[in-house]
Protein backbone atom coordinates (compact mmCIF):
# COMPACT_ATOMS: atom_id res chain seq x y z
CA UNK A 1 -125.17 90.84 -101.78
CA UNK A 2 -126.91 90.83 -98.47
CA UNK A 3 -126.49 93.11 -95.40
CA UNK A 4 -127.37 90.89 -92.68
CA UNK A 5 -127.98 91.87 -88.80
CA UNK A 6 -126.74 89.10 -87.40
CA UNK A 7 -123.71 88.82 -89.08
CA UNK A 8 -119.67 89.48 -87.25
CA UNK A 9 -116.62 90.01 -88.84
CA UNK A 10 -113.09 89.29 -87.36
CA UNK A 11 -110.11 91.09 -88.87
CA UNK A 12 -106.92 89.46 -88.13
CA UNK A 13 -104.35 91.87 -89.45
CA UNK A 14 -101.35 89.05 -89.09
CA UNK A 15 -97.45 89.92 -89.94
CA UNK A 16 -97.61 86.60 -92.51
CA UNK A 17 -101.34 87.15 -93.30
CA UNK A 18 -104.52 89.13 -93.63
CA UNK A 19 -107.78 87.22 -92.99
CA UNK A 20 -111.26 87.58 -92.28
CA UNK A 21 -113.61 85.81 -90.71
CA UNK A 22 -117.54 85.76 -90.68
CA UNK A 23 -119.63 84.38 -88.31
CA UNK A 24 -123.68 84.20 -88.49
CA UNK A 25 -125.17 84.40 -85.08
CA UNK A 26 -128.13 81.24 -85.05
CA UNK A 27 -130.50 80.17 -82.18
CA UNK A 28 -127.61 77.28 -81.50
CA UNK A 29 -124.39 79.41 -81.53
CA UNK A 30 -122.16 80.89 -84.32
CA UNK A 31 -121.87 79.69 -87.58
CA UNK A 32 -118.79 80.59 -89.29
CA UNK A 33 -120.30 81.52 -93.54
CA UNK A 34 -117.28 82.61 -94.83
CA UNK A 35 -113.77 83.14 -94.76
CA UNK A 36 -110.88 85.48 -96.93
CA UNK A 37 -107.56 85.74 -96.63
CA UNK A 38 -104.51 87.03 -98.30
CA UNK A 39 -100.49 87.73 -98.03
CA UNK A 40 -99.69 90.76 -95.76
CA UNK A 41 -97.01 92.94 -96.98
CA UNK A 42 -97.51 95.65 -95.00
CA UNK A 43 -96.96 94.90 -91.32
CA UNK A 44 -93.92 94.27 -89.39
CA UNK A 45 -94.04 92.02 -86.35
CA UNK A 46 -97.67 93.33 -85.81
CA UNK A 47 -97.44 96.85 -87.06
CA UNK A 48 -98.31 98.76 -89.63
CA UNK A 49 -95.61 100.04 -91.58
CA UNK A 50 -96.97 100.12 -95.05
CA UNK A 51 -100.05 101.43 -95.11
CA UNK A 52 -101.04 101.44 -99.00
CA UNK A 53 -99.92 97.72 -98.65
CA UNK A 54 -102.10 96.62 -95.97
CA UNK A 55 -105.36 98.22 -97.61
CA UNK A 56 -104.96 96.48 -100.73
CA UNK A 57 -104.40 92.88 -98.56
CA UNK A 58 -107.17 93.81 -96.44
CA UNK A 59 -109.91 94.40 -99.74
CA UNK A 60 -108.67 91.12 -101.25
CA UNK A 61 -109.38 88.97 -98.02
CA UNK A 62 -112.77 91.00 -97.49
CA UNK A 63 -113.62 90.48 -101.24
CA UNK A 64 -112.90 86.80 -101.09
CA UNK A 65 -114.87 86.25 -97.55
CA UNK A 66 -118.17 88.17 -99.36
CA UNK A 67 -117.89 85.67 -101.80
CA UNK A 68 -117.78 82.78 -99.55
CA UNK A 69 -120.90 84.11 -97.10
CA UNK A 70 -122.43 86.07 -99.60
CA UNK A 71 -123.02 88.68 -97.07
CA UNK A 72 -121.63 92.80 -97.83
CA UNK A 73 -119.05 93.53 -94.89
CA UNK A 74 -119.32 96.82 -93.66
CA UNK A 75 -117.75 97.08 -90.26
CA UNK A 76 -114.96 94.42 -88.66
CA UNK A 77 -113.63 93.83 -84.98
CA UNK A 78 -109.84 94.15 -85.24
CA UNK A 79 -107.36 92.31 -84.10
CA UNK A 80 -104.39 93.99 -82.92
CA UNK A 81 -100.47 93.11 -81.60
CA UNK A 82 -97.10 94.61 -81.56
CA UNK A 83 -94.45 95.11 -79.30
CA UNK A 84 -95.68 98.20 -78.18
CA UNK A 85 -98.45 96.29 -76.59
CA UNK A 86 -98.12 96.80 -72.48
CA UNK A 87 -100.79 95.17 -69.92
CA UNK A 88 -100.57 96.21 -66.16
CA UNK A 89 -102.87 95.20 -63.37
CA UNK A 90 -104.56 97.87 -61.27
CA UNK A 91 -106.86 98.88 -57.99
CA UNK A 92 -109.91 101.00 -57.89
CA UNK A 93 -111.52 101.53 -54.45
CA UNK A 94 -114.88 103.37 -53.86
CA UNK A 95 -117.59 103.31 -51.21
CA UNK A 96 -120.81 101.75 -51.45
CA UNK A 97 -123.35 104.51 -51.50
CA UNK A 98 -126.28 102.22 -50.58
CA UNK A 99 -125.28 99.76 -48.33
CA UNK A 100 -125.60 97.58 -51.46
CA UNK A 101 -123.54 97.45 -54.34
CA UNK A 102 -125.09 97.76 -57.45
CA UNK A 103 -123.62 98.39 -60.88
CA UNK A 104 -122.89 101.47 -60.74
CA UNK A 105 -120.66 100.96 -57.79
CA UNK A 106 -118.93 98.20 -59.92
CA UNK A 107 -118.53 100.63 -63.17
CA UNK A 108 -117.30 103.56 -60.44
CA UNK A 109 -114.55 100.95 -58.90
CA UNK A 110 -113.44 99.64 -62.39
CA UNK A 111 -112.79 103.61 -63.90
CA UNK A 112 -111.04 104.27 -60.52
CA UNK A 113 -108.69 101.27 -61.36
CA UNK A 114 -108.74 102.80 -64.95
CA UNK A 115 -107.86 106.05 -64.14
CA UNK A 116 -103.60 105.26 -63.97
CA UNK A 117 -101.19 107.39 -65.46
CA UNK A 118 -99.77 106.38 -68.90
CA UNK A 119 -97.75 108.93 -71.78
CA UNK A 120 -99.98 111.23 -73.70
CA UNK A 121 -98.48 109.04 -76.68
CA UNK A 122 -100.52 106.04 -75.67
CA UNK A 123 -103.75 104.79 -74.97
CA UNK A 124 -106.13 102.27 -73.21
CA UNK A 125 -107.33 99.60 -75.24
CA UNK A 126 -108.95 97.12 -72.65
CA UNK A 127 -109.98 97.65 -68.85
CA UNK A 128 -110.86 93.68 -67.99
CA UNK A 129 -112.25 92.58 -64.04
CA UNK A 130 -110.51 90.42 -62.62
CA UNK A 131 -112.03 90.21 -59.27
CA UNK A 132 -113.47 92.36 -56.75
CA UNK A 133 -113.38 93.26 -52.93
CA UNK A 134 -116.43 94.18 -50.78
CA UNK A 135 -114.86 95.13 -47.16
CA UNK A 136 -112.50 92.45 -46.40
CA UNK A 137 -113.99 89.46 -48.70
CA UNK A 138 -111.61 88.60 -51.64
CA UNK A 139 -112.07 86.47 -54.84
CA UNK A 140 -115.88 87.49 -55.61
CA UNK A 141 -116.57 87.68 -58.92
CA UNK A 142 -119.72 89.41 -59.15
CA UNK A 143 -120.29 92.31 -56.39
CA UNK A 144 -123.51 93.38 -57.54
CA UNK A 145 -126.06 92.66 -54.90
CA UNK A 146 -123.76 92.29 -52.10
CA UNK A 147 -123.94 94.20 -48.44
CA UNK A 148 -120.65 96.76 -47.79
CA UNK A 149 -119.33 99.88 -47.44
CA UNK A 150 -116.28 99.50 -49.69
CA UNK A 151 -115.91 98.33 -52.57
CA UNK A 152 -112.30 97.31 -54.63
CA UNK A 153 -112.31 96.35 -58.21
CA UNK A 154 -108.99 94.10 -59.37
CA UNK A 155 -108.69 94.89 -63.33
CA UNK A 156 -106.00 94.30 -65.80
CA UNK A 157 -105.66 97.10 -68.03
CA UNK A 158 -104.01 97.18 -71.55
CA UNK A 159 -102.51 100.05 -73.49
CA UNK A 160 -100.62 100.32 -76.75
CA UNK A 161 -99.21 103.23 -78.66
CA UNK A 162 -101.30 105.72 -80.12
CA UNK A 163 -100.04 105.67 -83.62
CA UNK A 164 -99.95 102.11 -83.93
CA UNK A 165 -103.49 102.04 -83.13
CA UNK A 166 -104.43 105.07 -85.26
CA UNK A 167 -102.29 103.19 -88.27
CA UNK A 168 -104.87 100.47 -88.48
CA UNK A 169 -107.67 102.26 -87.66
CA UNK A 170 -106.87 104.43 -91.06
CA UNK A 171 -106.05 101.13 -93.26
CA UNK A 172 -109.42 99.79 -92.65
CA UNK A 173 -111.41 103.19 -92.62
CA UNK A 174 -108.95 103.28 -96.58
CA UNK A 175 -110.47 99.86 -97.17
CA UNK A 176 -114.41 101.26 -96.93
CA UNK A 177 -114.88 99.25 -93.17
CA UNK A 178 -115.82 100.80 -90.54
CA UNK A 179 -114.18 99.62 -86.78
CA UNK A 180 -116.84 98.16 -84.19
CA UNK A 181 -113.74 97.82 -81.34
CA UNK A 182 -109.91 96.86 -81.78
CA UNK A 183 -109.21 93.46 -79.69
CA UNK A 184 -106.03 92.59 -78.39
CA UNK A 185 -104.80 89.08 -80.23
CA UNK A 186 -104.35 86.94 -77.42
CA UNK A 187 -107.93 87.98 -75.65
CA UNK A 188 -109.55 87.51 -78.88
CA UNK A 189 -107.74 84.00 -79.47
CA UNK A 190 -108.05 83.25 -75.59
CA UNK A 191 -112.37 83.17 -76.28
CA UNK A 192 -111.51 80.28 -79.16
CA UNK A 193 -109.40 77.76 -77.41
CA UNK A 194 -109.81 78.30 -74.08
CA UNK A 195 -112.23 76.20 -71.52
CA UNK A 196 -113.18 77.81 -68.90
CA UNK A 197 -112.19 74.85 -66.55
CA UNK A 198 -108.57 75.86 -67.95
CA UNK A 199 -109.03 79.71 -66.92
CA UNK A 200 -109.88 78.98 -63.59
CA UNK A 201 -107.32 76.32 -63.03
CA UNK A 202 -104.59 78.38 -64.45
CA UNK A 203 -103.11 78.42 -68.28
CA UNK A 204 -101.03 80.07 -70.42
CA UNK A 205 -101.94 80.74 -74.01
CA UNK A 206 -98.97 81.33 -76.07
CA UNK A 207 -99.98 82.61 -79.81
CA UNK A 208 -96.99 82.03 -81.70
CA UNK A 209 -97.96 83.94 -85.23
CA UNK A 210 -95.55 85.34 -88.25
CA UNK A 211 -94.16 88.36 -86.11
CA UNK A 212 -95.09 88.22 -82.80
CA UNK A 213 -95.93 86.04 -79.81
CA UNK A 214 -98.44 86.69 -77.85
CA UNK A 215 -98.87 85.59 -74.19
CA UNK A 216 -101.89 85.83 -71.95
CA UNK A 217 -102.14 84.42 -68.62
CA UNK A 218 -105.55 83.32 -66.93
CA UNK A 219 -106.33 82.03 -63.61
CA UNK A 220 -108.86 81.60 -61.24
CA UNK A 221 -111.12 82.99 -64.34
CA UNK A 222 -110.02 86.02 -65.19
CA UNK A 223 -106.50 87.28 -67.19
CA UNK A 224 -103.72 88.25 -64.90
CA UNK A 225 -100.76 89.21 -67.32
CA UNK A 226 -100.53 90.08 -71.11
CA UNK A 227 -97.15 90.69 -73.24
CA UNK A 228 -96.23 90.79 -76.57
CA UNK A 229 -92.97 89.31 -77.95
CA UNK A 230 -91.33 90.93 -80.85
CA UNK A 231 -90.64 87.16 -82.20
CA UNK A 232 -92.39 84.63 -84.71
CA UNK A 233 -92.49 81.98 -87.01
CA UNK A 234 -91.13 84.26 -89.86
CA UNK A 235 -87.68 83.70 -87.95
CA UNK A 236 -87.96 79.84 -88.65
CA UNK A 237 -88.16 80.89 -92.52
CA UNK A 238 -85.10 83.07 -92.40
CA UNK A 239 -82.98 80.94 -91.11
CA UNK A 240 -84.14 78.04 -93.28
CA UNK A 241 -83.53 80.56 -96.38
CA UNK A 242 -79.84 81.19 -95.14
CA UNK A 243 -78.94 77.65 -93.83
CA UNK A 244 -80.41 76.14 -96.88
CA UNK A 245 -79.76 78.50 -99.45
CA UNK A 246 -82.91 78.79 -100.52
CA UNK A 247 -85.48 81.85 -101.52
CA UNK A 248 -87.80 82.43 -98.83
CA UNK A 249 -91.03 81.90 -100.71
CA UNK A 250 -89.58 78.16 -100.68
CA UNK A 251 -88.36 78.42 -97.25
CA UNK A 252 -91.93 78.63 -95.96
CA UNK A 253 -93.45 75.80 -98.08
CA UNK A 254 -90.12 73.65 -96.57
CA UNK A 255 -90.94 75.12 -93.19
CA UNK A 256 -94.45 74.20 -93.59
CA UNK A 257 -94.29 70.76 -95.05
CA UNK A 258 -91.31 69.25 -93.90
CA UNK A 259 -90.18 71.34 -90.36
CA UNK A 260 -89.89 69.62 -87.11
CA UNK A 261 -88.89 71.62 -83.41
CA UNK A 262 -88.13 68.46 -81.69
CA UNK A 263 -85.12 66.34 -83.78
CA UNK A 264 -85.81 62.93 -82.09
CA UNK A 265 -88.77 62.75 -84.02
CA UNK A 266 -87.15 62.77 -87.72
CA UNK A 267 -86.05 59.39 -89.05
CA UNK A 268 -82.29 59.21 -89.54
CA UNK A 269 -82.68 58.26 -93.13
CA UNK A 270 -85.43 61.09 -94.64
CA UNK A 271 -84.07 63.80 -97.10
CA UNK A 272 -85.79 66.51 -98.66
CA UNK A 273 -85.58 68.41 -101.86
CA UNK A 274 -84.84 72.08 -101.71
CA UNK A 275 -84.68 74.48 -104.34
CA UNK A 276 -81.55 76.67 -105.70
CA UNK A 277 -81.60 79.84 -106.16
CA UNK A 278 -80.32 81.45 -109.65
CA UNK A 279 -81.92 78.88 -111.56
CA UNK A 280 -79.59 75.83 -109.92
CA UNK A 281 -80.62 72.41 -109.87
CA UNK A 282 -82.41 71.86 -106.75
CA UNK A 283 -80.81 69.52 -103.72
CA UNK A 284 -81.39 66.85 -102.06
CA UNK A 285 -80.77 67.71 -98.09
CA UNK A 286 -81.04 65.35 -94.71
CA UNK A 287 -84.11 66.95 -93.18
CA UNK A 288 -82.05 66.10 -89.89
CA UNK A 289 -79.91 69.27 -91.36
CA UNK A 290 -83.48 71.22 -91.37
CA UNK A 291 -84.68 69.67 -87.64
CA UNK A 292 -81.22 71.15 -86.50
CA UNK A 293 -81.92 74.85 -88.40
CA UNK A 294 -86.12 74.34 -86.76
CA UNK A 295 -84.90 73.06 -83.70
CA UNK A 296 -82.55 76.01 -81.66
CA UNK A 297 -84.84 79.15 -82.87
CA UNK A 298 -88.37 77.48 -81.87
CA UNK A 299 -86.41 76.53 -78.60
CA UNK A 300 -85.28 80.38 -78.36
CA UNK A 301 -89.17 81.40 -78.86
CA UNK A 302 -90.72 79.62 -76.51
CA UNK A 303 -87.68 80.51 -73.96
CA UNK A 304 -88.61 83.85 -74.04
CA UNK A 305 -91.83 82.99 -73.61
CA UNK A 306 -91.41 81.22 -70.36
CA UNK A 307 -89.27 83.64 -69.09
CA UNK A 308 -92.28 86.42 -69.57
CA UNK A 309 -94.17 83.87 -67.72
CA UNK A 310 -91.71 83.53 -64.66
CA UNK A 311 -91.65 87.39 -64.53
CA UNK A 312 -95.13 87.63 -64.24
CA UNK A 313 -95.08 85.40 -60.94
CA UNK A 314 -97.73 83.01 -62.16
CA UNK A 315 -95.96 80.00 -63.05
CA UNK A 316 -96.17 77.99 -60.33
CA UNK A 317 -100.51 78.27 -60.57
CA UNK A 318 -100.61 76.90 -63.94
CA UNK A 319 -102.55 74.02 -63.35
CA UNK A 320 -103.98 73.57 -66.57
CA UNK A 321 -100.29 74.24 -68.19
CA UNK A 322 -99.89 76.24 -71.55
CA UNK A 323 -101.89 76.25 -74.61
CA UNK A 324 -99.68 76.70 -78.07
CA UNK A 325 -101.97 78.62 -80.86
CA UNK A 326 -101.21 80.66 -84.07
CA UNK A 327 -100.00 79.52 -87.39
CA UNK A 328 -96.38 78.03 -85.67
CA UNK A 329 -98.11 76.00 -83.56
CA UNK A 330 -98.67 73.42 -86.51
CA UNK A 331 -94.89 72.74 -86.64
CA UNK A 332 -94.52 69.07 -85.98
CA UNK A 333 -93.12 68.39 -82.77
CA UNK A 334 -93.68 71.58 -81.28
CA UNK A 335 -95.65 70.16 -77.98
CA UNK A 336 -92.66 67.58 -76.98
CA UNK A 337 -90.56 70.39 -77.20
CA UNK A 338 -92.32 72.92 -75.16
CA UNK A 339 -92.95 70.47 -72.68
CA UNK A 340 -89.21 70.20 -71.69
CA UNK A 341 -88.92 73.96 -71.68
CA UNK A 342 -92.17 74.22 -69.59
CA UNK A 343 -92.00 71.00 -67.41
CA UNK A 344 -96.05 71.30 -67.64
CA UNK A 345 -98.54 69.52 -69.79
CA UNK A 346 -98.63 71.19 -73.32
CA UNK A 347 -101.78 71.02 -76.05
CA UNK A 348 -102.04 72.63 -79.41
CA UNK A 349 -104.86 75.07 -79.26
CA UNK A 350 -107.83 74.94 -82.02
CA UNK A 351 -110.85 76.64 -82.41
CA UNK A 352 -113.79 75.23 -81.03
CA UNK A 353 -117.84 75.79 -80.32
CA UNK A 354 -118.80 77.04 -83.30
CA UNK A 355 -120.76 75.29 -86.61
CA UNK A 356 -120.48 76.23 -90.46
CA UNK A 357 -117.20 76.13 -91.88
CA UNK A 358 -115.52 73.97 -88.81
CA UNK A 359 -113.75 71.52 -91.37
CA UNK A 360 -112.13 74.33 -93.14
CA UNK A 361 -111.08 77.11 -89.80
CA UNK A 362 -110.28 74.11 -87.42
CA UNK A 363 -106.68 75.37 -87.61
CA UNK A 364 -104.62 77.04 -84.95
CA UNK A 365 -103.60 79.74 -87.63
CA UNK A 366 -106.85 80.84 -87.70
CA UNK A 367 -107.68 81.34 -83.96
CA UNK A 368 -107.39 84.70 -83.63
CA UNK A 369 -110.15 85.32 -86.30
CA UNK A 370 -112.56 83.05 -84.94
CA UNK A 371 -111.89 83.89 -81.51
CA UNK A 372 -112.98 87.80 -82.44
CA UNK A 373 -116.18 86.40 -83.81
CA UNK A 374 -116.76 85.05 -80.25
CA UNK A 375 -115.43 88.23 -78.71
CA UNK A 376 -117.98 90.00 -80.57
CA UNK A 377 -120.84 88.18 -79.78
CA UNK A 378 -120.18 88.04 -76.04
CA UNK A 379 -120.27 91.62 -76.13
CA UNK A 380 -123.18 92.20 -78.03
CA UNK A 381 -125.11 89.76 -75.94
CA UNK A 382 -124.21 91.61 -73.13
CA UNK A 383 -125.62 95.10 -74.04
CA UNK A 384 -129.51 96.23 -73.68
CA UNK A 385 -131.90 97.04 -76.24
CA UNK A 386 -131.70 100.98 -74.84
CA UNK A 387 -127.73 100.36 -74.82
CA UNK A 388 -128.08 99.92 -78.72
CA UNK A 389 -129.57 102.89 -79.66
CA UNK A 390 -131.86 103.78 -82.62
CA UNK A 391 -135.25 105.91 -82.52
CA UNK A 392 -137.11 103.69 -80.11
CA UNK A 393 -134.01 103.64 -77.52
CA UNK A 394 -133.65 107.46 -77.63
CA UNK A 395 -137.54 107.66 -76.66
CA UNK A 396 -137.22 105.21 -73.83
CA UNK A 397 -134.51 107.14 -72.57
CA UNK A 398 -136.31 110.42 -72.96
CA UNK A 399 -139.46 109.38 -71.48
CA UNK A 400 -137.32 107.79 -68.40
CA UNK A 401 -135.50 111.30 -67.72
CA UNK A 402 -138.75 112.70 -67.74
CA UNK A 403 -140.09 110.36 -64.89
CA UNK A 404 -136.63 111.38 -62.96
CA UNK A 405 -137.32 114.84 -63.09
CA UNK A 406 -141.53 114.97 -61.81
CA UNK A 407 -141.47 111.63 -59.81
């Protein structure tokens, strides 16, 4: 197989799932070539807790999405979310050595805001801009170029625990991948669904995966508040198992094909046929029994979820309301509900603005890996030739120190 240069790979290490993405970067965009993905075993509401586990479910997915592209996957950008996930906003302030900012006034302000005090047992895993401050004039978005003396920098920064981190950076590095950057879930899903007529209204993307839920915030174009909640869809498929006496492995194909959050939308009359367990003859059940199991524990999710929001102070600017994502978000009548909880306009997020395999990835469950393809891409276009190193980069930066020092 191939090694191609223009080729990204998203890892989405999920609680229900391992999966990989791969995008082709064209002239037009991003092409998604292939796709792999396989049962994880070995994480816990977004953690690593098996570790022999998760290699063997991430070489399966990366097996199947060579495959598919036809390309040799060497390194991945990571997903990553847990509870141990925190995001905090901060202030940098430095002055303007020129008169005139430039950017490395703007990289001085954001590592003041970066420089807070966390435990030795964690560690910084995103410093994102929100806005900056040149004297007394708020809201700009790009400094560089501007007249001042001072200069603020507005930046949300996230952190999550060492070992967590360190945990998945060994399973892949035990899979033969190398790690380009780890990406928070919700940022990297945020870059798939998200307009950016949404992020500057206001929004909420809520990622409601197998483990976790993941919140981000955005308004007036940048992220204001991240959080992590230590609940998922895999709670909808416990307490089908239990209510319905069924094994779980059934419980999810039930959950999948015939669960509804919102009971006003299941006829009266519909039944369902769930298996025994113990080799019993299987049953024929009211799925209004099942809307009624769906129902109170999708209600309790996304009540948590809107009580993170009110805590964060930002739900009153949500002009463009929420955005549901992530594998749960398929559950029929998941919107209606959400939008009595919310008492805002509610939309199921998909991935979008990108060609290839858009027929077979347009899925909310598969956000998360498409949206750290266009992570990735917005990062590499945003680094210089010299920036990327290599022989011809280390000569350009030699020769320039050499003008420094005689001119």
């Amino acid at each position: 197989m191939a090694r191609k240069s223009n080729v990204i790979v998203g890892l989405d290490l999920g609680t229900t799932k391992t999966c990989v993405i791969v995008g082709e970067i064209t002239p037009q965009g991003i092409d998604v070539i292939g796709i792999g993905s396989h049962p994880s075993e070995g994480l816990r509401k977004g953690v690593v807790v098996n570790i022999d586990s998760t290699v063997e479910a991430i070489k399966h997915a990366v097996e199947e999405a060579e495959h598919m592209s036809g390309c040799q996957i060497s390194s991945v950008y990571a997903g990553i979310a847990g509870g141990h996930i925190k995001g905090q906003n901060s202030l940098g302030i430095v002055a303007v050595k020129g008169r005139e900012v430039d950017e490395e006034d703007v990289q001085r302000a954001v590592a003041a805001a970066k420089a807070i005090a966390i435990p030795s047992d964690r560690e910084i895993l995103h410093t994102l801009p929100q806005n900056f401050i040149v004297d007394d004039q708020d809201g700009i978005r790009d400094p560089v170029g501007m007249s001042g003396v001072r200069l603020e920098a507005k930046v949300h920064v996230v952190t999550g625990a060492a070992t967590s981190i360190q945990n998945i950076v060994r399973s892949v590095n035990r899979a033969g991948l190398e790690i380009n950057e780890i990406v928070l879930e919700q940022i990297a899903s945020s870059e798939a669904v998200l307009s950016n007529d949404e992020k500057d209204l206001g929004v909420a993307l809520i990622d409601i995966g197998g483990g976790t839920t993941d919140i981000a915030v955005f308004t007036e174009g940048s992220i204001k508040h991240t959080a992590v909640l230590p609940v998922g869809g895999n709670y909808l498929t416990s307490d089908i198992a239990t209510g319905l006496r069924t094994p779980l492995m059934e419980a999810e194909k039930i959950k999948i094909r015939y669960g509804c959050a919102f009971g006003a939308l299941i006829p009266k009359d519909e039944t369902i046929e769930v298996p025994s367990v113990g080799g019993r003859e299987p049953r024929e059940v009211s799925r209004q029994i099942l809307g009624r199991i769906v129902e109170p524990r999708m209600e309790e999710i996304l009540t948590m979820a809107y009580k993170e929001i009110v805590k964060s102070g930002y739900e009153d600017i949500l002009a463009a309301g929420i955005v549901l994502t992530g594998g749960a978000a398929l559950l029929e009548g998941i919107t209606e509900l959400a939008e009595q909880i919310f008492n805002m306009p509610v939309r199921r997020g998909r991935p979008v603005g990108f060609g290839g395999l858009t027929d077979v990835v347009n899925s909310p469950m598969y956000s998360t890996g498409v949206g750290l393809i266009f992570h990735a891409s917005r990062r590499l276009s945003r680094e210089t030739p010299i920036k990327g190193g290599g022989l011809f980069g280390d000569v350009l930066k030699k020769i320039k120190k050499w003008f420094l020092e005689f001119f």
